[in-house]
Protein backbone atom coordinates (compact mmCIF):
# COMPACT_ATOMS: atom_id res chain seq x y z
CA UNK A 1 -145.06 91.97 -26.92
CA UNK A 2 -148.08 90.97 -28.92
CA UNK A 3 -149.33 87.45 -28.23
CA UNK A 4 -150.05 85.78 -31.81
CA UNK A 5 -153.75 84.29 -30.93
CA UNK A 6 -154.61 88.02 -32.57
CA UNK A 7 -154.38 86.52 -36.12
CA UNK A 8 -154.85 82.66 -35.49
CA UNK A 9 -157.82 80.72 -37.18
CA UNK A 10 -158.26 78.02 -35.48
CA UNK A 11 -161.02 74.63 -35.82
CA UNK A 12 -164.22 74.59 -34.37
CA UNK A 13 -165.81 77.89 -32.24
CA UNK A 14 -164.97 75.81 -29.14
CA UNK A 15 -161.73 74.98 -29.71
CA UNK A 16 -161.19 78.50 -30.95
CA UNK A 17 -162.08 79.71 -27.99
CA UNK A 18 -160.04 77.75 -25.82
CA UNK A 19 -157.10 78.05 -27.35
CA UNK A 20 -157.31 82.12 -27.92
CA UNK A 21 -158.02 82.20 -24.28
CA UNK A 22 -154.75 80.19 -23.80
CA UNK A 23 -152.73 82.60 -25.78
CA UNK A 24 -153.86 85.71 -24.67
CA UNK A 25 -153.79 85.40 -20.88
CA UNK A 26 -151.22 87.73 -20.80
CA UNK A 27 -150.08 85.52 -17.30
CA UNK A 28 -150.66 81.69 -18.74
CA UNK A 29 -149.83 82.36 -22.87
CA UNK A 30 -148.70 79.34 -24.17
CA UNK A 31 -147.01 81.54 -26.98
CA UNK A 32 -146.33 85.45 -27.53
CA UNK A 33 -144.57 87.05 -30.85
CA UNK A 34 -141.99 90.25 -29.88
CA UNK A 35 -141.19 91.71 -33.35
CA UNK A 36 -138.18 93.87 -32.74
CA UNK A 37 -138.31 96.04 -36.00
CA UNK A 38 -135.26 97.82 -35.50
CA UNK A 39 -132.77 94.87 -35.63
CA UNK A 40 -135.22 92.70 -37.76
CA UNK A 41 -135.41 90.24 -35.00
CA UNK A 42 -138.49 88.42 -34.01
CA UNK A 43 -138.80 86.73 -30.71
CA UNK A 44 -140.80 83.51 -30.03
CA UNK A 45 -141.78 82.97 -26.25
CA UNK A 46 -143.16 79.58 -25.36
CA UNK A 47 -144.24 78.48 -22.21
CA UNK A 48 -145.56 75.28 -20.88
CA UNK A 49 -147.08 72.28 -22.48
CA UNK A 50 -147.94 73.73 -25.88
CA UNK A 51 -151.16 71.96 -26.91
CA UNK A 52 -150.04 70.99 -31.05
CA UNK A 53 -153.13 73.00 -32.46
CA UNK A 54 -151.34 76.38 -31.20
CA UNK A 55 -147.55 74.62 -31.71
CA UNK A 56 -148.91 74.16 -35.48
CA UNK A 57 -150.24 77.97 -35.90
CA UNK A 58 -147.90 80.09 -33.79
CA UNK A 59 -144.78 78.43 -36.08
CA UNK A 60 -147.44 78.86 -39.08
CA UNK A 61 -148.18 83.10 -37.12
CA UNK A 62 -144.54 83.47 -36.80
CA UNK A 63 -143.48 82.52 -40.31
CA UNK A 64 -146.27 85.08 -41.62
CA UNK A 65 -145.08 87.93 -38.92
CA UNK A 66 -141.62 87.08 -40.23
CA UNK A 67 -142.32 87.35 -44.08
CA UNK A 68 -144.26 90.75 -43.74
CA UNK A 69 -142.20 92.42 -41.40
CA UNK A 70 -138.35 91.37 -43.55
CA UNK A 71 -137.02 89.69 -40.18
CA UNK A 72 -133.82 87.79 -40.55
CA UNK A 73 -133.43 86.78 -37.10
CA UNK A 74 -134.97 84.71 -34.68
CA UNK A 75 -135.17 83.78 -31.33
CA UNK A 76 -136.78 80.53 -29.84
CA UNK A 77 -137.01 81.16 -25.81
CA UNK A 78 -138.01 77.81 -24.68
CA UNK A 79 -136.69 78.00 -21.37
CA UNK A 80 -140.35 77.76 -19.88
CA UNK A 81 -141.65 75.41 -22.65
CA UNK A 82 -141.98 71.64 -21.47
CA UNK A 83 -141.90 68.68 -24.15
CA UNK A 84 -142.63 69.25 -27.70
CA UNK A 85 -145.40 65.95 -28.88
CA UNK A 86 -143.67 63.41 -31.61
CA UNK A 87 -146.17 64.23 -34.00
CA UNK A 88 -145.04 68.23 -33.52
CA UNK A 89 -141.70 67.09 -34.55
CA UNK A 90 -142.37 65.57 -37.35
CA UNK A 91 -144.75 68.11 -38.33
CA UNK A 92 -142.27 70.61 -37.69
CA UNK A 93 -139.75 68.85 -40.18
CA UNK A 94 -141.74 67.89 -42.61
CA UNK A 95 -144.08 70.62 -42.99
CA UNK A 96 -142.69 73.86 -41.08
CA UNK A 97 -139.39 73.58 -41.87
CA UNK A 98 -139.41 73.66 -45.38
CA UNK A 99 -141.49 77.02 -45.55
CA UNK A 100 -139.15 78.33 -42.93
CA UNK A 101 -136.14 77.95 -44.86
CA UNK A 102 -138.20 79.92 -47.52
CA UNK A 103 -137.64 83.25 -45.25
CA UNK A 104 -134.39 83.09 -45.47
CA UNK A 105 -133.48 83.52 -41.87
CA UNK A 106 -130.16 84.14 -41.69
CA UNK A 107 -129.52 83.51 -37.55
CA UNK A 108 -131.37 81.78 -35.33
CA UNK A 109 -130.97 81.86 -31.54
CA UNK A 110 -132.28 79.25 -28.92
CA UNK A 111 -132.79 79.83 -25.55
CA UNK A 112 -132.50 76.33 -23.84
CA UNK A 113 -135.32 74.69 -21.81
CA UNK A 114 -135.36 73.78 -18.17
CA UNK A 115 -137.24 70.74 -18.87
CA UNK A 116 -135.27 67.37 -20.37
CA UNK A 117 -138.16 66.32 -22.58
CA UNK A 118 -138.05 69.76 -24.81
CA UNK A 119 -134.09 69.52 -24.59
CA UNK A 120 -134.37 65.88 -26.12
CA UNK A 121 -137.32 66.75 -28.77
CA UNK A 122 -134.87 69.95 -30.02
CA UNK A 123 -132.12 68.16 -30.00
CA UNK A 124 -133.33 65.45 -32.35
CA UNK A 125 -135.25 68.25 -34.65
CA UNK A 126 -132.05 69.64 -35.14
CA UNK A 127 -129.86 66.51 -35.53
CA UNK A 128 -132.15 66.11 -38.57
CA UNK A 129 -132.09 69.84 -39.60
CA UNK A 130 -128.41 70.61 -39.27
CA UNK A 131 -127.46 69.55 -42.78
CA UNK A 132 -130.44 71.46 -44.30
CA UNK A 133 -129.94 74.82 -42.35
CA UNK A 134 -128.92 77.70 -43.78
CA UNK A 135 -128.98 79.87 -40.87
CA UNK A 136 -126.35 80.63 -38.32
CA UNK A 137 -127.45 78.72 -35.20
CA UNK A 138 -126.48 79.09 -30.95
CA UNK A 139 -127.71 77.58 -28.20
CA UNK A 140 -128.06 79.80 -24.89
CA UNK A 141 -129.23 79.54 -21.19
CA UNK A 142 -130.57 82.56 -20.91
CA UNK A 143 -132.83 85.11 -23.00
CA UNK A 144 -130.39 87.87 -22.74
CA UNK A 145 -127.75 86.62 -23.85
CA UNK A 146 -129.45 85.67 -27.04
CA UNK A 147 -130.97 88.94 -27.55
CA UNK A 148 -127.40 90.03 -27.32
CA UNK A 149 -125.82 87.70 -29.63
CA UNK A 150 -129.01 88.38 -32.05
CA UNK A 151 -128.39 91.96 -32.45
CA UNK A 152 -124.70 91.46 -33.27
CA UNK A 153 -123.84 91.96 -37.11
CA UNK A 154 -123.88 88.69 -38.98
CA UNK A 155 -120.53 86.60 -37.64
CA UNK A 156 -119.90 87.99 -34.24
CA UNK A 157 -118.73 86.45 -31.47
CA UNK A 158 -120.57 86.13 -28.28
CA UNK A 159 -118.98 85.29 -24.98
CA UNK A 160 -122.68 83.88 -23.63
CA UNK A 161 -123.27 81.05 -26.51
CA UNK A 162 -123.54 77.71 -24.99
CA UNK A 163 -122.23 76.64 -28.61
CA UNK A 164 -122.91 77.01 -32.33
CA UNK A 165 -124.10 75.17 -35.34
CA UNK A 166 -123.71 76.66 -38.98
């Protein structure tokens, strides 16, 4: 796994610093990027309250990581993030989204978080999303199961989705 602070630019020195130390405490990362070459598959592991300035540039790292390296899939593993801020939301459909749908991702796996708050801010993002998406979309509990379903060939069935939205 690489952790994405690598290649942020962030505000002020300060700031900068805090929030690269954040990410690349290997034990207390708010975010780390797993590109998975092979299967064109990039992996996005959150953890904990994301503070919006990393939110805002690990989606912005991702999409970059994604465009360079051709991958088509993704997975979100929020199981260990906590709530996502309104103004993250918004930002992420207003401004994120639209450059995401620009890759072309063509299936997108979500790992479920333990915490209601991020399972209520993902389920309105998507609510709103859902019309717009073009990628193949499931939910699931647990990271391999995803992993599994992600490295299928486009329209197979997996046993381990908590359900789908296309």
């Amino acid at each position: 796994m690489i952790a994405c602070a690598t290649r942020l630019t962030l505000g002020n020195d300060k700031n900068r610093t805090t929030a690269l130390r954040a990410l690349t405490m290997k034990s207390d990362a708010y975010l780390q990027l797993d590109p998975d070459r092979l299967h064109h598959l990039l992996v996005l592991h959150w953890q904990d309250f994301v503070p919006s300035e990393v939110y805002r540039e690990g989606l912005l790292e991702a999409m970059q990581v994604s465009k360079r390296e051709q991958m088509q899939t993704w997975v979100m593993d929020m199981k260990h993030m906590k709530v996502i801020r309104l103004a993250d939301q918004e930002w992420t459909l207003a401004t994120w989204f639209p450059q995401f749908q620009l890759l072309n991702v063509k299936r997108l796996a979500i790992v479920v978080s333990e915490d209601i708050f991020n399972q209520m801010a993902v389920s309105s993002m998507m609510a709103t999303l859902r019309p717009k998406l073009t990628a193949e979309v499931e939910y699931f509990q647990e990271l391999s199961s995803a992993l599994r379903w992600a490295r299928e060939s486009a329209g197979g069935v997996s046993d381990f989705r908590l359900f789908s939205v296309k």
